[in-house]
Protein backbone atom coordinates (compact mmCIF):
# COMPACT_ATOMS: atom_id res chain seq x y z
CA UNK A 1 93.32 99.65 39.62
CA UNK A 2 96.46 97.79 41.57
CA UNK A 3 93.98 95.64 43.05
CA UNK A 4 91.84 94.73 40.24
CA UNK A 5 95.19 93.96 38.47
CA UNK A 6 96.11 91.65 41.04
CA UNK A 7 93.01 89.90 40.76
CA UNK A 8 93.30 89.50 37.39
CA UNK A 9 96.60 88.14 37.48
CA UNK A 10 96.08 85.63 40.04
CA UNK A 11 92.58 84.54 37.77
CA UNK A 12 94.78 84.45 35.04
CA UNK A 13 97.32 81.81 36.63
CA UNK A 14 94.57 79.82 38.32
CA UNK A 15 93.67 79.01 34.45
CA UNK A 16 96.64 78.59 33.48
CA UNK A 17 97.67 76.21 36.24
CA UNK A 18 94.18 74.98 35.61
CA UNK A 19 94.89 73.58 31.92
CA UNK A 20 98.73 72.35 33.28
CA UNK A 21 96.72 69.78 35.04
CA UNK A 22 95.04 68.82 32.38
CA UNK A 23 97.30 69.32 29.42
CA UNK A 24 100.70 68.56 30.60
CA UNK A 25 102.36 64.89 30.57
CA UNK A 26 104.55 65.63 34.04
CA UNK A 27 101.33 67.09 35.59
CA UNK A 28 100.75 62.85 36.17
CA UNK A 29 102.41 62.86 39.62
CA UNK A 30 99.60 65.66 40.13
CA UNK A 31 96.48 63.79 38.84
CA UNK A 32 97.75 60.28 40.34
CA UNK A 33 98.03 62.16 43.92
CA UNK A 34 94.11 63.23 43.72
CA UNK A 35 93.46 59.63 42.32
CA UNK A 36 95.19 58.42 45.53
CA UNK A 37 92.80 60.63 47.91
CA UNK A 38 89.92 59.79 45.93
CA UNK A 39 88.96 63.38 44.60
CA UNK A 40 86.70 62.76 42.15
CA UNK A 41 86.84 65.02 38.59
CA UNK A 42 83.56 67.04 39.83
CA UNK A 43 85.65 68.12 42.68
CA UNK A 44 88.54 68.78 40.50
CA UNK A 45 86.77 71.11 38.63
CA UNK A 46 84.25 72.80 41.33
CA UNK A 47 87.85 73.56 43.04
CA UNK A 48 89.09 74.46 39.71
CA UNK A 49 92.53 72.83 41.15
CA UNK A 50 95.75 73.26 38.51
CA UNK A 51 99.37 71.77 38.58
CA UNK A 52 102.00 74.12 38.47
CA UNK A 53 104.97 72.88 36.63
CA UNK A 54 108.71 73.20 37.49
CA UNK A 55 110.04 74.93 34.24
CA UNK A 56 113.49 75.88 36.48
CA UNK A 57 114.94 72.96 38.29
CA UNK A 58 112.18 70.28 37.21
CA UNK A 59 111.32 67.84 34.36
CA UNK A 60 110.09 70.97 32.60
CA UNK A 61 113.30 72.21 32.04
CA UNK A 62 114.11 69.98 29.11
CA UNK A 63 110.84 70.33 27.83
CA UNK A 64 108.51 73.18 25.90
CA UNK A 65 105.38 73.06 27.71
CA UNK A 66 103.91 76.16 27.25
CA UNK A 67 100.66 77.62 27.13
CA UNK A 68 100.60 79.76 24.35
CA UNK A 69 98.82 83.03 23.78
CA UNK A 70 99.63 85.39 20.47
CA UNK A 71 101.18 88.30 21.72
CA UNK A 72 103.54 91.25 20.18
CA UNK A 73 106.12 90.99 22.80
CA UNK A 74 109.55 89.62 21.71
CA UNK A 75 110.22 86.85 23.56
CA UNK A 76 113.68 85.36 23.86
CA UNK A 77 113.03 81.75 25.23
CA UNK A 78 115.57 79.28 26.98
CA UNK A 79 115.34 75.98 28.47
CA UNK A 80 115.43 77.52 32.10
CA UNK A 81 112.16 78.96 32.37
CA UNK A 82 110.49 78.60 29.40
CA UNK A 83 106.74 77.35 29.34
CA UNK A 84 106.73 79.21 33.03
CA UNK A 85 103.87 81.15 34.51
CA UNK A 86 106.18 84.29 34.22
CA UNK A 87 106.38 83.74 30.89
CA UNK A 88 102.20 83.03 30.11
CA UNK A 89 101.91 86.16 32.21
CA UNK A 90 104.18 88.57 30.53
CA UNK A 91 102.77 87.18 27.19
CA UNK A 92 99.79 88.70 28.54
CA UNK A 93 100.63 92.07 29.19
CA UNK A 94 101.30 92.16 32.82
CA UNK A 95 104.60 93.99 33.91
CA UNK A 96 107.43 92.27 36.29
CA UNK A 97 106.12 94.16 39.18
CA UNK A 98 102.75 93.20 38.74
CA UNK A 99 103.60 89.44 38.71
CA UNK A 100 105.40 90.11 42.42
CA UNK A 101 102.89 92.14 43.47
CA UNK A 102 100.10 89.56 42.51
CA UNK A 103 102.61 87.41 44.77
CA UNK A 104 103.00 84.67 41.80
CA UNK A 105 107.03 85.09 41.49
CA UNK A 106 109.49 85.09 43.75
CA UNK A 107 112.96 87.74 42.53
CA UNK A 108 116.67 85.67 41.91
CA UNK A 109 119.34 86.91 41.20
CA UNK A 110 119.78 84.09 37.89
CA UNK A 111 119.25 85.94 35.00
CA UNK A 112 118.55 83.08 31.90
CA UNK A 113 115.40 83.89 30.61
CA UNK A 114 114.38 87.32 29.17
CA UNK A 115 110.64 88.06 27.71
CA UNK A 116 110.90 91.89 27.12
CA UNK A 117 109.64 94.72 24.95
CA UNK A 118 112.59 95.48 22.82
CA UNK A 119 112.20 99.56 22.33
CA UNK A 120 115.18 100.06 19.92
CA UNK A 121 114.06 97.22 17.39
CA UNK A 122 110.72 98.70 17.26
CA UNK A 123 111.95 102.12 16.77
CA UNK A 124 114.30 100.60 13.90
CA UNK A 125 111.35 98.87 12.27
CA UNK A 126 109.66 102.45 12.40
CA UNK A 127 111.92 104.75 10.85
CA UNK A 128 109.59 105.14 8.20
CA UNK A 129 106.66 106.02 10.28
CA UNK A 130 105.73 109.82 11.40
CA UNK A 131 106.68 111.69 13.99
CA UNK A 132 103.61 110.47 16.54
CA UNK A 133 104.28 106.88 15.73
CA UNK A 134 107.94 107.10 17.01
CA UNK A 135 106.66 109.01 20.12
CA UNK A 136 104.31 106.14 20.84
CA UNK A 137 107.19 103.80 20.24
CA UNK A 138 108.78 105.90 22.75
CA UNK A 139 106.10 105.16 25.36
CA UNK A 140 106.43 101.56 25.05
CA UNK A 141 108.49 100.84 28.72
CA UNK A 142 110.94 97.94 28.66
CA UNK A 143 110.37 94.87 30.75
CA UNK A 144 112.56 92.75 31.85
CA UNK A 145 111.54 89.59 33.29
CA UNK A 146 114.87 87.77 33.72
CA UNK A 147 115.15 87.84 37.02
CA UNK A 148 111.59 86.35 37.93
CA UNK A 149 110.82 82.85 38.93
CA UNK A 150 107.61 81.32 39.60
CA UNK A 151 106.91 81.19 43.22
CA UNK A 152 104.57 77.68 42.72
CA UNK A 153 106.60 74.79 40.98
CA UNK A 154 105.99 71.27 41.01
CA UNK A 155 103.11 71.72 43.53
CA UNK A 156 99.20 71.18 42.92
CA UNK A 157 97.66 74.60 42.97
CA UNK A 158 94.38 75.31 44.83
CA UNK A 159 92.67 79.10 44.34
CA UNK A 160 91.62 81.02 47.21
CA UNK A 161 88.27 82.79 46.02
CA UNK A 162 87.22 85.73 48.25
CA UNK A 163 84.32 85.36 50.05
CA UNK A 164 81.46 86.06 46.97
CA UNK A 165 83.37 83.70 44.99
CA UNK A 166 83.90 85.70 42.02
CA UNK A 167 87.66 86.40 41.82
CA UNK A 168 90.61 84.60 42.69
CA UNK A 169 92.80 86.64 45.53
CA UNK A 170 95.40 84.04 46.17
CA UNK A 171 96.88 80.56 45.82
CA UNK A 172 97.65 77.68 48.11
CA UNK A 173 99.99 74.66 46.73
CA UNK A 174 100.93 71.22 48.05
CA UNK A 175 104.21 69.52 47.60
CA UNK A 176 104.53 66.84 45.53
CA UNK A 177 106.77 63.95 46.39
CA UNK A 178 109.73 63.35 44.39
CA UNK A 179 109.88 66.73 43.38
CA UNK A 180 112.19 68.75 45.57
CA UNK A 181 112.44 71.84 43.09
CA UNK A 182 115.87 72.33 44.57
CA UNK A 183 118.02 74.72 43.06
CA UNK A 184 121.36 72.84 40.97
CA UNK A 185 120.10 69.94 42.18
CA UNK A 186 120.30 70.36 45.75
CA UNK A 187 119.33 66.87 46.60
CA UNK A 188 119.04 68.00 50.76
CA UNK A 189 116.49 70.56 50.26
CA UNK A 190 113.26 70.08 51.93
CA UNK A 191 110.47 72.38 50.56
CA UNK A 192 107.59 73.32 52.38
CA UNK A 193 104.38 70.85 52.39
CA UNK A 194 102.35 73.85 51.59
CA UNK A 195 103.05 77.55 50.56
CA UNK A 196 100.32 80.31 50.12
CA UNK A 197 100.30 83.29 48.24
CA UNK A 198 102.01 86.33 50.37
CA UNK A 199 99.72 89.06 51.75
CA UNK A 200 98.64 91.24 49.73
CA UNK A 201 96.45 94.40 48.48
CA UNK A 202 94.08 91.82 48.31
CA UNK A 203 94.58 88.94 50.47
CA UNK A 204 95.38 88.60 54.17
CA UNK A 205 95.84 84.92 55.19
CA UNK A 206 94.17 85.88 58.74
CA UNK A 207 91.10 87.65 57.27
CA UNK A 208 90.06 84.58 55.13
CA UNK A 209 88.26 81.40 55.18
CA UNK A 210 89.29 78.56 52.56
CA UNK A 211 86.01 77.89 50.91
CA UNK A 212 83.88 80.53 52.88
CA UNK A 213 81.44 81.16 49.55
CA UNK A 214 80.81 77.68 48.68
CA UNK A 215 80.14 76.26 52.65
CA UNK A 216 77.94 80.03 53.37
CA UNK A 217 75.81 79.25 50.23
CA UNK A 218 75.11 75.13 51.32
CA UNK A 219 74.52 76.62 54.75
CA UNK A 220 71.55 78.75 53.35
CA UNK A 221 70.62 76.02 51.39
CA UNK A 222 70.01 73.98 54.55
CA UNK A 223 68.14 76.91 56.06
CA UNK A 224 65.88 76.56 53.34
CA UNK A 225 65.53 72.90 53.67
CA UNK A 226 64.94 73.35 57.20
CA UNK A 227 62.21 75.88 56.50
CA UNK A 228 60.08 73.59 53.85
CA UNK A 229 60.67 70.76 55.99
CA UNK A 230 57.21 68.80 58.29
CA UNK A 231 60.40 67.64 60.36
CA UNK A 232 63.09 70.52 62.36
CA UNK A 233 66.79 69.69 61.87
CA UNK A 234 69.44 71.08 63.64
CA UNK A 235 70.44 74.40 62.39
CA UNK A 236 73.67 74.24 60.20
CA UNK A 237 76.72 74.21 61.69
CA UNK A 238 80.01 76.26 60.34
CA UNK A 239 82.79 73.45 60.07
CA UNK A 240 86.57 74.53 60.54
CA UNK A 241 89.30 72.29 59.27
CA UNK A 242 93.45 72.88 58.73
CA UNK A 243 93.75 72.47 55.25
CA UNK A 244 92.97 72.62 52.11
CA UNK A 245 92.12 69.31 51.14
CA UNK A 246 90.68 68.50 54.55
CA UNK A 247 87.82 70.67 53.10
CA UNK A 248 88.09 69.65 49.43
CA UNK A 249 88.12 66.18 50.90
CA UNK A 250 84.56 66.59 53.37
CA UNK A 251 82.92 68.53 50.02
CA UNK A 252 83.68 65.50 48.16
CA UNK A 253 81.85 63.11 50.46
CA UNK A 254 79.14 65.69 50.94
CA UNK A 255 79.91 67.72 53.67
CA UNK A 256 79.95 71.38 52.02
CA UNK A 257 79.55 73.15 55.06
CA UNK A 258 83.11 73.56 55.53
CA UNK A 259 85.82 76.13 55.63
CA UNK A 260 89.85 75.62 56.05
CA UNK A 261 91.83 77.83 58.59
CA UNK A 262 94.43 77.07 56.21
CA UNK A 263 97.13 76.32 58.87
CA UNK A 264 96.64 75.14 62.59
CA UNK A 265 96.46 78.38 64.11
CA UNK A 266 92.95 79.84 63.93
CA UNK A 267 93.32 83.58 65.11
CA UNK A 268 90.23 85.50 65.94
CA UNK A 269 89.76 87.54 62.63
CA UNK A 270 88.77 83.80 61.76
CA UNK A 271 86.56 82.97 64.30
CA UNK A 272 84.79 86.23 63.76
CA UNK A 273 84.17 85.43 60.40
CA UNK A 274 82.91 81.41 60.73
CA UNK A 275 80.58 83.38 63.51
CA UNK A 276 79.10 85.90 60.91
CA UNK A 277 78.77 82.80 58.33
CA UNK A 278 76.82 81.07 60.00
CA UNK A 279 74.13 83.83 61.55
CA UNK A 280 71.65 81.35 62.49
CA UNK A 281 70.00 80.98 65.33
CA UNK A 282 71.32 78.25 67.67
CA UNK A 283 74.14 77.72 64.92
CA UNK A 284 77.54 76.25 65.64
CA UNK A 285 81.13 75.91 64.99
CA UNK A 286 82.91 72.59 65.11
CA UNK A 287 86.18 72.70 65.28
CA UNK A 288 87.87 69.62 63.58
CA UNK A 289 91.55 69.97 64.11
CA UNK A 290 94.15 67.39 62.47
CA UNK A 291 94.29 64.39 65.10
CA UNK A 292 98.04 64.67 64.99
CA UNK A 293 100.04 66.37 68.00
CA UNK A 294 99.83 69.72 66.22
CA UNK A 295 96.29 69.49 65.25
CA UNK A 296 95.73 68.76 69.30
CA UNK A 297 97.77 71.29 70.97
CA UNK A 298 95.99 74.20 68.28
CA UNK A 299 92.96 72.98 69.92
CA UNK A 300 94.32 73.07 73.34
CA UNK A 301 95.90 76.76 72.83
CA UNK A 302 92.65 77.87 71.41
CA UNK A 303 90.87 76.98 74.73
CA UNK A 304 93.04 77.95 76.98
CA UNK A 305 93.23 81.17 75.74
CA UNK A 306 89.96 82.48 76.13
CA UNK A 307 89.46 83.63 72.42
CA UNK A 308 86.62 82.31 72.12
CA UNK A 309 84.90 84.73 74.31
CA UNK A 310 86.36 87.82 72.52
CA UNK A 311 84.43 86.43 69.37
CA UNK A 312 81.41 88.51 68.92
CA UNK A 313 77.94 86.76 69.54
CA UNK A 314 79.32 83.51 69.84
């Protein structure tokens, strides 16, 4: 059941994040930067890519851009947090612990904004109620969410599907410029260019392939092709990029066979798996590595250190 509810929550935010794009006026920086790198809306939505808004240190702050759902939950709302994730989440009935857990909030030890069950006014409001009610109100477990902040702010938010497709297991997000997300300000702080999701119940970073269902399912397509075809092609080939939008950016021009490492090191869990994609005869990986120096020296360090020969059948 943990797992499933990790799932769910991390499904749950990829919609939400999903609509920010779409919905929110400071989500502009977000659709400007995929105008810039010419993702087209087909691509936006096949990826189902999201904004994730900065409701903490960012322009959200001052704003109430929220995502509303009806709930029963008592929610005490200020500026510092309100219209967050956090908040959509707990609105939806998932506890502190399974927001952590799900790896979509980070702890602090700033305590502004608090969404929780409040037992005693429900026990006040049911004084007049029998005996079971006022046990059930007694089984109602307070939350408190005050001390939660949304791990993904200010960042465009890609989901990492497992490898059928049909769930959600993680999240990558990229930086936006101009958005530092420091904390009081902090004009020196740097953030990371992209952060993923932590490991999980769910997801291991090493154990998955960015875009392994969509590039496995246009490499059988090919296969097919190939089959109906007077004229032989070459069988498919399994191609292995850094990052995210290195492979949202080959899908967009066509090239669907492709699958992100999601970082330059590509341990052998990884390899493994681009081997077992693939499963055609006389199939092959191509390795296409950033042409910066750390895009080089992964592919230097992955040849000289003989990995490739611990990968089964390859």
């Amino acid at each position: 059941r943990k797992k499933d509810r990790i799932k769910q929550a991390n499904t749950a935010a990829a919609a939400f994040y999903t609509k920010c794009l779409v919905t929110l006026p400071t989500a502009g920086k977000a659709r400007s930067h995929l105008r810039s790198r010419n993702i087209s809306p087909e691509s936006i939505r096949t990826f189902a890519l999201g904004y994730a808004p900065d409701c903490y240190y960012g322009d959200e702050k001052t704003k109430s851009t929220t995502v509303k759902k009806t709930t029963k939950k008592t929610v005490n709302k200020s500026s510092w947090g309100s219209g967050s994730l956090v908040e959509y989440l707990a609105n939806d009935g998932y506890t502190p612990d399974e927001i952590v857990e799900a790896g979509l909030a980070v702890r602090t030890k700033k305590k502004e904004l608090t969404i929780y069950v409040d037992k005693k006014s429900v026990k006040e409001l049911s004084n007049k109620e029998d005996e079971s009610s006022n046990k059930d109100d007694d089984k109602d477990e307070e939350h408190d969410y005050s001390d939660l902040m949304d791990r993904f702010r200010s960042r465009l938010i890609i989901p990492i599907m497992d490898e059928r497709g049909q769930t959600v297991i993680a999240l990558g997000g990229r930086h936006l410029e101009g958005n530092a997300g420091a904390a009081a300000g902090d004009k020196s702080f740097i953030p990371a260019k992209y952060i993923n999701s932590p490991d999980s119940l769910v997801f291991t970073k090493k154990n998955v392939l960015y875009n392994q269902h969509m590039a496995k399912l246009a490499m059988e397509e090919t296969v097919s092709d190939n089959k109906n075809a007077s004229t032989k092609e070459a069988p498919p080939a399994v191609v292995i990029v850094e990052g995210y939008f290195d492979a949202i950016a080959l899908s967009n021009v066509g090239v669907r066979n492709v699958v992100a490492s999601m970082g330059t090191a590509l341990p052998l869990e990884q390899l493994t798996i681009a081997v077992e994609m693939e499963n055609v005869p006389g199939g092959r990986i191509i390795l296409c590595m950033d042409g910066d120096d750390a895009g080089q020296n992964a592919v230097e360090r992955l040849c000289s250190s003989n990995i490739l020969s611990k990968v089964p059948n390859l």
